[in-house]
N, C-alpha and C. Protein backbone atom coordinates (compact mmCIF):
# COMPACT_ATOMS: atom_id res chain seq x y z
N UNK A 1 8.36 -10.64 -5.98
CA UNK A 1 7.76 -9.85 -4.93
C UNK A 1 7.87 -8.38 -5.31
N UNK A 2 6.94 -7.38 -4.90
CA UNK A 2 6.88 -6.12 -5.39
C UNK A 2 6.23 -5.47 -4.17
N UNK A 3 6.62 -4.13 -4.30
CA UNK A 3 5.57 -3.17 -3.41
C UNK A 3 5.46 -1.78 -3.92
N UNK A 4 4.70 -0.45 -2.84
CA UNK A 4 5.17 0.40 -3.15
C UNK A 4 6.03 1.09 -2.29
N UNK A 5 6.84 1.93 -2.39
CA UNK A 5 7.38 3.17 -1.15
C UNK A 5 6.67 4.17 -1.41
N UNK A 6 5.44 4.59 -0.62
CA UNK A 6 4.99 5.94 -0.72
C UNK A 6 5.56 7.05 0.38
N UNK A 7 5.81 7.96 -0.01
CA UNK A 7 7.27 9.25 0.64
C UNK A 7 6.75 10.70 -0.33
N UNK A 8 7.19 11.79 0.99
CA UNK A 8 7.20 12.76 0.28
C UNK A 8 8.64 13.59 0.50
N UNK A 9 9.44 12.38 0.74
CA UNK A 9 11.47 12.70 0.69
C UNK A 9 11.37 13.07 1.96
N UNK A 10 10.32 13.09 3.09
CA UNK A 10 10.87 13.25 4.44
C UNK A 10 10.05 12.85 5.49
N UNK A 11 9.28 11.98 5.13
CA UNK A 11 8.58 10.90 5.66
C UNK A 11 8.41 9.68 4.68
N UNK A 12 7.81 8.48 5.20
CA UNK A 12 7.17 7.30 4.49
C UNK A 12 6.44 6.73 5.49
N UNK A 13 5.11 5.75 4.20
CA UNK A 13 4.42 5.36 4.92
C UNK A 13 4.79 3.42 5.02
N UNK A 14 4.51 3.05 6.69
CA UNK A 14 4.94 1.98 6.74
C UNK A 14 3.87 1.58 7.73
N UNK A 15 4.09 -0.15 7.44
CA UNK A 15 2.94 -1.27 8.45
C UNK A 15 3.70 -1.36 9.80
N UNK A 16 2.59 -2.10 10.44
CA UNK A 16 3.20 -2.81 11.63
C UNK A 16 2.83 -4.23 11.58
N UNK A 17 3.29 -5.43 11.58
CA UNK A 17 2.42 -6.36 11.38
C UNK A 17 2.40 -7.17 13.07
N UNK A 18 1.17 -7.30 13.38
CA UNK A 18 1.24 -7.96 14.65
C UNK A 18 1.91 -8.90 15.09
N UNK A 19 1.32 -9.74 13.99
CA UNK A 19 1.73 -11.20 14.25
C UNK A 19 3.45 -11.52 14.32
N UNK A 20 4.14 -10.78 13.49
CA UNK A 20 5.66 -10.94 12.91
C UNK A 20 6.21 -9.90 14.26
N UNK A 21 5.86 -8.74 14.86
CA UNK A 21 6.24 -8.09 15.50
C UNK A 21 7.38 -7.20 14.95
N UNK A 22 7.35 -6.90 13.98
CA UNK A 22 8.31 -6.28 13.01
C UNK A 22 7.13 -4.40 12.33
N UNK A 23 8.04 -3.72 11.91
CA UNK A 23 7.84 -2.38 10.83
C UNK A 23 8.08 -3.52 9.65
N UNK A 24 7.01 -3.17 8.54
CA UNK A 24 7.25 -3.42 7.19
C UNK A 24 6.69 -2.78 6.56
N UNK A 25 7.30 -2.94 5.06
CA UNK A 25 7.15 -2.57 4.19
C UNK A 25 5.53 -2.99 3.61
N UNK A 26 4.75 -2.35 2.07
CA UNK A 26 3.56 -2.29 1.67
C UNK A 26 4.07 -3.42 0.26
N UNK A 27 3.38 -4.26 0.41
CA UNK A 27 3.84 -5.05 -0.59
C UNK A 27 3.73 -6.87 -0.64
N UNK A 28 4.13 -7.49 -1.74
CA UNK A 28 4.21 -9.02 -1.08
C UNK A 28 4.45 -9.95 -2.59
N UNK A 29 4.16 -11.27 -2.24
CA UNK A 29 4.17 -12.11 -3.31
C UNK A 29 3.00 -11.71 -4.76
N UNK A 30 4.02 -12.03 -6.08
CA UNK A 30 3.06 -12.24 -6.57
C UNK A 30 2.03 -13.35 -6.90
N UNK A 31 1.05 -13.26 -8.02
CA UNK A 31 -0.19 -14.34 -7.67
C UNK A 31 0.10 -14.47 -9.51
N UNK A 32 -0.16 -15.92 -9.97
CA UNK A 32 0.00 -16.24 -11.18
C UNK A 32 1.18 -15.83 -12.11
N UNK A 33 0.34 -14.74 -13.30
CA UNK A 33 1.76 -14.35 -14.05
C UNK A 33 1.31 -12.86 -14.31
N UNK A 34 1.23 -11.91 -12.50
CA UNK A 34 1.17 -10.87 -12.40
C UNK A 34 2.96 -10.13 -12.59
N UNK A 35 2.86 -9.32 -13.52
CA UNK A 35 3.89 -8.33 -13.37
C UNK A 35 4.28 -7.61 -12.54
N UNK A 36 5.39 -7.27 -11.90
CA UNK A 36 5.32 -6.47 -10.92
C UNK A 36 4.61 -5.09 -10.07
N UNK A 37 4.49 -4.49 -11.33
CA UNK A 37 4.00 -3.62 -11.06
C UNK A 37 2.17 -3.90 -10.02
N UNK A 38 1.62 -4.90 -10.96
CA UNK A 38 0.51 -5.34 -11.01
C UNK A 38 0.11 -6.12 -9.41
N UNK A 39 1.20 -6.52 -9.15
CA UNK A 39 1.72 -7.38 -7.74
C UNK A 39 1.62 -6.24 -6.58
N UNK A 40 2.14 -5.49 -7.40
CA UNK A 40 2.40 -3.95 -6.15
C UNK A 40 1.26 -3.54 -5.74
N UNK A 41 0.59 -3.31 -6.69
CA UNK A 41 -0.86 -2.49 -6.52
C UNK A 41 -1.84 -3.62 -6.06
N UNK A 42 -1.81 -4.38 -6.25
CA UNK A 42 -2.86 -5.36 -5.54
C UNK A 42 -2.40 -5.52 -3.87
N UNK A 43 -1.32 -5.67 -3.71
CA UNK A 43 -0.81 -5.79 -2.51
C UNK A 43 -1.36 -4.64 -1.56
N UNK A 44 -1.04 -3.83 -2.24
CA UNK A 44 -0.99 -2.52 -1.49
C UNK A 44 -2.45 -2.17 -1.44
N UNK A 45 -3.54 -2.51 -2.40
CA UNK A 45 -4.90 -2.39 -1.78
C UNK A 45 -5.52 -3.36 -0.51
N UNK A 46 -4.55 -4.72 -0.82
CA UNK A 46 -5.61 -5.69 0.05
C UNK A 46 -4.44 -5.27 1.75
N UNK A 47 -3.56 -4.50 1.65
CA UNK A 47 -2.75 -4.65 2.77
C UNK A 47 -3.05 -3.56 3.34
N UNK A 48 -3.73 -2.50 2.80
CA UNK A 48 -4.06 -0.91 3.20
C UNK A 48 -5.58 -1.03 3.47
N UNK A 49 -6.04 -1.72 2.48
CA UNK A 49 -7.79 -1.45 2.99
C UNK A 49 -8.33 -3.10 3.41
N UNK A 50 -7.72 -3.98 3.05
CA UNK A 50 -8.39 -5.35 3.90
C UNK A 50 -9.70 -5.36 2.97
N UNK A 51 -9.80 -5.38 1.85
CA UNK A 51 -10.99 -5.71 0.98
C UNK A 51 -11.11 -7.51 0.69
N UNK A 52 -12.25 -7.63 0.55
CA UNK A 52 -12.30 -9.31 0.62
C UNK A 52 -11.75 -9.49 -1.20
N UNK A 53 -12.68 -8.67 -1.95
CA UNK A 53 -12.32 -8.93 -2.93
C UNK A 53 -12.13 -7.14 -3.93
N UNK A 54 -11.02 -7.05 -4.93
CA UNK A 54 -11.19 -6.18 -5.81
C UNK A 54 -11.44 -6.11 -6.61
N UNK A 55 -12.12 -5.26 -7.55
CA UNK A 55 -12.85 -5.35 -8.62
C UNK A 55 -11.88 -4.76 -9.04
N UNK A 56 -12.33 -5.95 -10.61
CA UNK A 56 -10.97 -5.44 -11.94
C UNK A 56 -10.91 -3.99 -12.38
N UNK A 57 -11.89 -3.42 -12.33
CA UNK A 57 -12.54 -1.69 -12.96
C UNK A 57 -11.06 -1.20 -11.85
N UNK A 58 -11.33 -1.15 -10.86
CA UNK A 58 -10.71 -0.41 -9.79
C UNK A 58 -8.74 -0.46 -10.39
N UNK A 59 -8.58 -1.86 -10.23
CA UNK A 59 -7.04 -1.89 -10.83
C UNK A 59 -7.05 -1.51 -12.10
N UNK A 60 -7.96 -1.19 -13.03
CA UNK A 60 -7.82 -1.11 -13.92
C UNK A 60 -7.20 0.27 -14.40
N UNK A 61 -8.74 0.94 -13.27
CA UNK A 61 -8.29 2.49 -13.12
C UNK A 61 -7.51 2.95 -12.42
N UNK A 62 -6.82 2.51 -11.61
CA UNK A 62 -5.64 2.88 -10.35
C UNK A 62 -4.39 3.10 -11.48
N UNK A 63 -4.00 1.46 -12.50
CA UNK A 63 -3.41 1.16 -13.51
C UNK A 63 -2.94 2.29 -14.43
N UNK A 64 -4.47 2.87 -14.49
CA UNK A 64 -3.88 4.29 -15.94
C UNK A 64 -4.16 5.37 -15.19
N UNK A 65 -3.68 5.80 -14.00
CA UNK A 65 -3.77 7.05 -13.17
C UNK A 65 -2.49 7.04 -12.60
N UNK A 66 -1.69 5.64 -12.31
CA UNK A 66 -0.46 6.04 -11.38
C UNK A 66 0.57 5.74 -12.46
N UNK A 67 1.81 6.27 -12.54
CA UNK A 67 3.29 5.84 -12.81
C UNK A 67 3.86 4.87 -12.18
N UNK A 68 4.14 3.83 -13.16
CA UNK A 68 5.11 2.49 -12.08
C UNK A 68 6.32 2.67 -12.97
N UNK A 69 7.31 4.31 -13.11
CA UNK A 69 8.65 3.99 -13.32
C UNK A 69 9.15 4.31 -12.62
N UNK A 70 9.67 4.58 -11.26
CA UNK A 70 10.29 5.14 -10.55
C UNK A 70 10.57 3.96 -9.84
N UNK A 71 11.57 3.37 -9.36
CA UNK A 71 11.82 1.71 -9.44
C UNK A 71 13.34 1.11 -8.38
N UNK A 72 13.19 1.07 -8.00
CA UNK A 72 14.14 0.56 -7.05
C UNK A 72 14.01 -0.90 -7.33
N UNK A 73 15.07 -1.61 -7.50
CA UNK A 73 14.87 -3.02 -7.19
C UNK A 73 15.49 -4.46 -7.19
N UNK A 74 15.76 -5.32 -6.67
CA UNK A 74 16.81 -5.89 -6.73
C UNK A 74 16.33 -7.57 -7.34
N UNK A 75 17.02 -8.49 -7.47
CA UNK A 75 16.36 -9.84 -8.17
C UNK A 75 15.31 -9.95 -7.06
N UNK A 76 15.20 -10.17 -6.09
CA UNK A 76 14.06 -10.70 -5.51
C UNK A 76 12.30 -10.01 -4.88
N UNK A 77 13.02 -8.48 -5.56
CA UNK A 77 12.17 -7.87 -4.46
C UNK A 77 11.78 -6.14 -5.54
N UNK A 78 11.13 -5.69 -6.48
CA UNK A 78 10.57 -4.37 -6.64
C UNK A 78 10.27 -3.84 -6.38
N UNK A 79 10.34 -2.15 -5.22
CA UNK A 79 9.91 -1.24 -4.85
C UNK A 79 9.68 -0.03 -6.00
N UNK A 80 8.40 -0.18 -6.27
CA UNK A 80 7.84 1.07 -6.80
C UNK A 80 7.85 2.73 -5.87
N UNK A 81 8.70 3.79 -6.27
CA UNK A 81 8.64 4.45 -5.30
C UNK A 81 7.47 5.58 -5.70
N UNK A 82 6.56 6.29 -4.98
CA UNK A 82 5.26 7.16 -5.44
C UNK A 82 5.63 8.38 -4.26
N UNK A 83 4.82 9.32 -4.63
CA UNK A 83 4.20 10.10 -3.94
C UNK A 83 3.15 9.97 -2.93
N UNK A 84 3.60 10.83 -1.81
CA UNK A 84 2.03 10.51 -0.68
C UNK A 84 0.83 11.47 -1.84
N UNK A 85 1.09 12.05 -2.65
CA UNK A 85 0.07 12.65 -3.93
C UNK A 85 -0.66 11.64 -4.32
N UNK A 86 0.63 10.63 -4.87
CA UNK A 86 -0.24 9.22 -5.28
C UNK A 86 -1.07 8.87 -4.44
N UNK A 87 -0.24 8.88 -3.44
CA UNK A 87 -1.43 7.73 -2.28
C UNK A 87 -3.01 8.52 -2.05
N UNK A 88 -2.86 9.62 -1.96
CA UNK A 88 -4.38 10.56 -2.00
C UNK A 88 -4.91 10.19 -3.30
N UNK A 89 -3.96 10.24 -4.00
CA UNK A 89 -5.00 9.59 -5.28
C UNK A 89 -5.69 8.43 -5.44
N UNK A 90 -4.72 7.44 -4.83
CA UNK A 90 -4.99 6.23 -4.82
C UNK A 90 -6.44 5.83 -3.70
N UNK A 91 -6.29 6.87 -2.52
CA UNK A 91 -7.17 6.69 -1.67
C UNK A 91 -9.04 7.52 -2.32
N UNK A 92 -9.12 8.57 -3.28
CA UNK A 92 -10.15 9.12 -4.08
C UNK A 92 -10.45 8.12 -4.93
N UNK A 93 -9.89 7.42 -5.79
CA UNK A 93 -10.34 6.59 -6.62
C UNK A 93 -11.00 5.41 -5.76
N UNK A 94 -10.19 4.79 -4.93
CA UNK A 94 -10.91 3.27 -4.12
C UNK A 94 -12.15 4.03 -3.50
N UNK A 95 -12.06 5.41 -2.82
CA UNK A 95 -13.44 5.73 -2.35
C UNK A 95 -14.78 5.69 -3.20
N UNK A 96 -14.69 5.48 -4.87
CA UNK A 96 -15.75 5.93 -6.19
C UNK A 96 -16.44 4.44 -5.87
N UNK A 97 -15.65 3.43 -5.34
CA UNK A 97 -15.72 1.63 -5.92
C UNK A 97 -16.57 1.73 -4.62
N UNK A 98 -16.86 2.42 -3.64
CA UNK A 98 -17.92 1.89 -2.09
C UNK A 98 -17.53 0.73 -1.87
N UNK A 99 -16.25 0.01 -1.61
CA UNK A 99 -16.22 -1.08 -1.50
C UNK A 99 -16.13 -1.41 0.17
N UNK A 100 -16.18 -2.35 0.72
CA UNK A 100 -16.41 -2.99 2.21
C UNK A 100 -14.78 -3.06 2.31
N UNK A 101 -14.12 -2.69 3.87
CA UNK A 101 -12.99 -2.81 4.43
C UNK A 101 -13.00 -2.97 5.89
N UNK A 102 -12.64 -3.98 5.74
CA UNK A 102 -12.11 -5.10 7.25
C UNK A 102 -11.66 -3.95 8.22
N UNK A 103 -11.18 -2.97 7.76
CA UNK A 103 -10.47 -2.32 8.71
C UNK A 103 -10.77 -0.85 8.71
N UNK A 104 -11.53 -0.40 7.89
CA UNK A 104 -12.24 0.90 7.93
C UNK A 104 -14.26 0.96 7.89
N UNK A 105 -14.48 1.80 9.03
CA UNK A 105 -15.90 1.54 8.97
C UNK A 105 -15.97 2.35 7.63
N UNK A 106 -15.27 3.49 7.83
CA UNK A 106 -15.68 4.07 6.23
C UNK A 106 -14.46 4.53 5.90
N UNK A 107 -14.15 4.00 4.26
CA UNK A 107 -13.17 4.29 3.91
C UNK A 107 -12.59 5.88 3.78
N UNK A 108 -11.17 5.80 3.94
CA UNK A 108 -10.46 7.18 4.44
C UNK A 108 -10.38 8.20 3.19
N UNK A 109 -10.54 9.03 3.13
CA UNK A 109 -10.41 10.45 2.21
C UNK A 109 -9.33 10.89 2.44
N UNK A 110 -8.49 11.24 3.21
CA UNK A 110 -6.80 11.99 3.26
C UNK A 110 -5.91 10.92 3.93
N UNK A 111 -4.56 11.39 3.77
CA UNK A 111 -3.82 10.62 5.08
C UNK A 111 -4.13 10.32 6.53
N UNK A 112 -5.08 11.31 7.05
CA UNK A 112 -4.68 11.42 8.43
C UNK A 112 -6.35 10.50 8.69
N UNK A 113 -7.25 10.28 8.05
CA UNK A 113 -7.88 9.55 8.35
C UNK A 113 -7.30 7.69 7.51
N UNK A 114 -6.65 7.76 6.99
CA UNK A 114 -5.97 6.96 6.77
C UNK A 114 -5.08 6.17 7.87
N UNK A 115 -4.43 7.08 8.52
CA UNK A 115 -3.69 6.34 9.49
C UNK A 115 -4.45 6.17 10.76
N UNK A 116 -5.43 7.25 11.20
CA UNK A 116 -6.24 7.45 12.69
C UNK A 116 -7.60 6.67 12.71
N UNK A 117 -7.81 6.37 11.37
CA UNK A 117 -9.24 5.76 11.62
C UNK A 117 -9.17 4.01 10.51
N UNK A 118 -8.15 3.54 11.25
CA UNK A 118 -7.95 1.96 10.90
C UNK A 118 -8.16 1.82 11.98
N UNK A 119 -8.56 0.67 12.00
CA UNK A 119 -9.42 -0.13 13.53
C UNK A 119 -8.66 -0.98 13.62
N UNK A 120 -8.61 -2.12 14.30
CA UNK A 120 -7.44 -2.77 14.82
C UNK A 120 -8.30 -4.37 14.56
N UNK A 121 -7.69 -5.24 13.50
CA UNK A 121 -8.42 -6.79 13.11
C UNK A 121 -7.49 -7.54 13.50
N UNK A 122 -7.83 -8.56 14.60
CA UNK A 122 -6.79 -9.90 14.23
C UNK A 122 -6.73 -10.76 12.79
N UNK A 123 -5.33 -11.31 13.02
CA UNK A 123 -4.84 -11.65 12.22
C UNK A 123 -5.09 -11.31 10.23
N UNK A 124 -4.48 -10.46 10.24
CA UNK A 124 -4.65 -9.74 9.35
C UNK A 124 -2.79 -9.85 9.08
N UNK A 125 -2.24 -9.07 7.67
CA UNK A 125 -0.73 -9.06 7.98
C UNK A 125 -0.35 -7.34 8.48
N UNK A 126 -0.79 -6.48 8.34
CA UNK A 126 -0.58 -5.20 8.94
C UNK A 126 -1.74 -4.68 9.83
N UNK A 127 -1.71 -4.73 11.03
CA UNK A 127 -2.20 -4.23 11.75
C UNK A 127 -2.27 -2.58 12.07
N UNK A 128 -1.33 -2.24 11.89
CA UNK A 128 -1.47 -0.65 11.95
C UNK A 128 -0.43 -0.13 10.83
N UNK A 129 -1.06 1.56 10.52
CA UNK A 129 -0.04 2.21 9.60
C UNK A 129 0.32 3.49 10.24
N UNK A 130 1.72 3.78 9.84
CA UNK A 130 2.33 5.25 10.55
C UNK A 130 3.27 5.75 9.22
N UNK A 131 3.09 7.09 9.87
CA UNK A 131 4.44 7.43 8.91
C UNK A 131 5.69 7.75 9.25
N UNK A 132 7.27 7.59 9.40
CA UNK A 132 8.32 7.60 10.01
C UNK A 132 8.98 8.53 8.74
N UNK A 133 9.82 9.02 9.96
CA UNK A 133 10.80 10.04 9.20
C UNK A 133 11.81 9.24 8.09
N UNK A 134 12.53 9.68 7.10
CA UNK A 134 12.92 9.15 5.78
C UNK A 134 14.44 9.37 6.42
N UNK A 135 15.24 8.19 6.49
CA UNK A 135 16.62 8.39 6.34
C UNK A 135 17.58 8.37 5.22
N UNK A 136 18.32 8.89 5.26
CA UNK A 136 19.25 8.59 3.99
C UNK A 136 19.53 7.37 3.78
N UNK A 137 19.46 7.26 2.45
CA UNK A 137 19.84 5.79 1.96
C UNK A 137 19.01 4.42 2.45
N UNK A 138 17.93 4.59 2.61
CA UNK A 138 16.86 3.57 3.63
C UNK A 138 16.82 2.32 2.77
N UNK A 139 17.05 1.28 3.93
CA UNK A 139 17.05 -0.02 3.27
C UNK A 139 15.51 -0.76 2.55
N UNK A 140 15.60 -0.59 1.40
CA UNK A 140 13.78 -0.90 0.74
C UNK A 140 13.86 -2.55 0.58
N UNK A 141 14.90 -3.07 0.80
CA UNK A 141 14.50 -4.60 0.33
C UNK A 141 14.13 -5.51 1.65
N UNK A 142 13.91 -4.88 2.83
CA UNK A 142 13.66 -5.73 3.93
C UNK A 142 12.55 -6.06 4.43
């Protein structure tokens, strides 16, 4: 299992998932004989934008634009930690692909349409995103 922590050391961004009634983390199982890193970033597109499907170009290019060493992680569980920089990055590049999202009529350009203009889908696994203040020492494996 892998994800990312995106933070700028005094916030992070985190889900809500309806169904579980829990705050979680961006992230999840992997699929075949994806590497972690590879696990992370897929997760984190289909859990942030609700795309039916991603095109390989897109991971390909996300792949040689972001850093996956910054690494927290324990046997069961890899947190990649990034920048909310990354995440703007990450959010310019998926905007080039025009791709369709379950949960955005049109996909978001900054954070703040990122978090204000997700629409609300049943059963989905994150229903909403916020960003919460960063505590010391924050537990990433839960």
């Amino acid at each position: 299992m892998a994800g990312i922590f995106f933070t700028d050391e005094k916030i992070f961004l985190c889900g809500y998932s309806q169904h579980k009634h829990k705050i979680t983390g961006i992230g999840g199982k992997k699929q075949n004989n994806e590497l972690p890193y590879e696990t992370a970033l897929r997760e984190t597109l289909e859990e942030i934008f609700e795309f039916d499907n991603i095109p390989f170009e897109l991971l390909n290019e996300l792949n040689a634009s972001l850093t996956f060493n910054n690494i927290i992680g324990s046997k069961k569980y890899t947190n990649f930690i990034m920048s909310l920089h990354d995440l703007e990055l990450i959010l310019n590049i998926v905007n080039k692909y025009h791709l369709k999202s379950r949960v955005y009529k049109t996909l978001p350009k900054n954070l703040g349409e990122l978090i204000y203009q997700r629409e609300y889908v049943n059963n989905i696994e994150i229903s909403k995103l916020y960003f919460f203040p960063l505590k010391e020492n924050p537990n990433l494996y839960s």
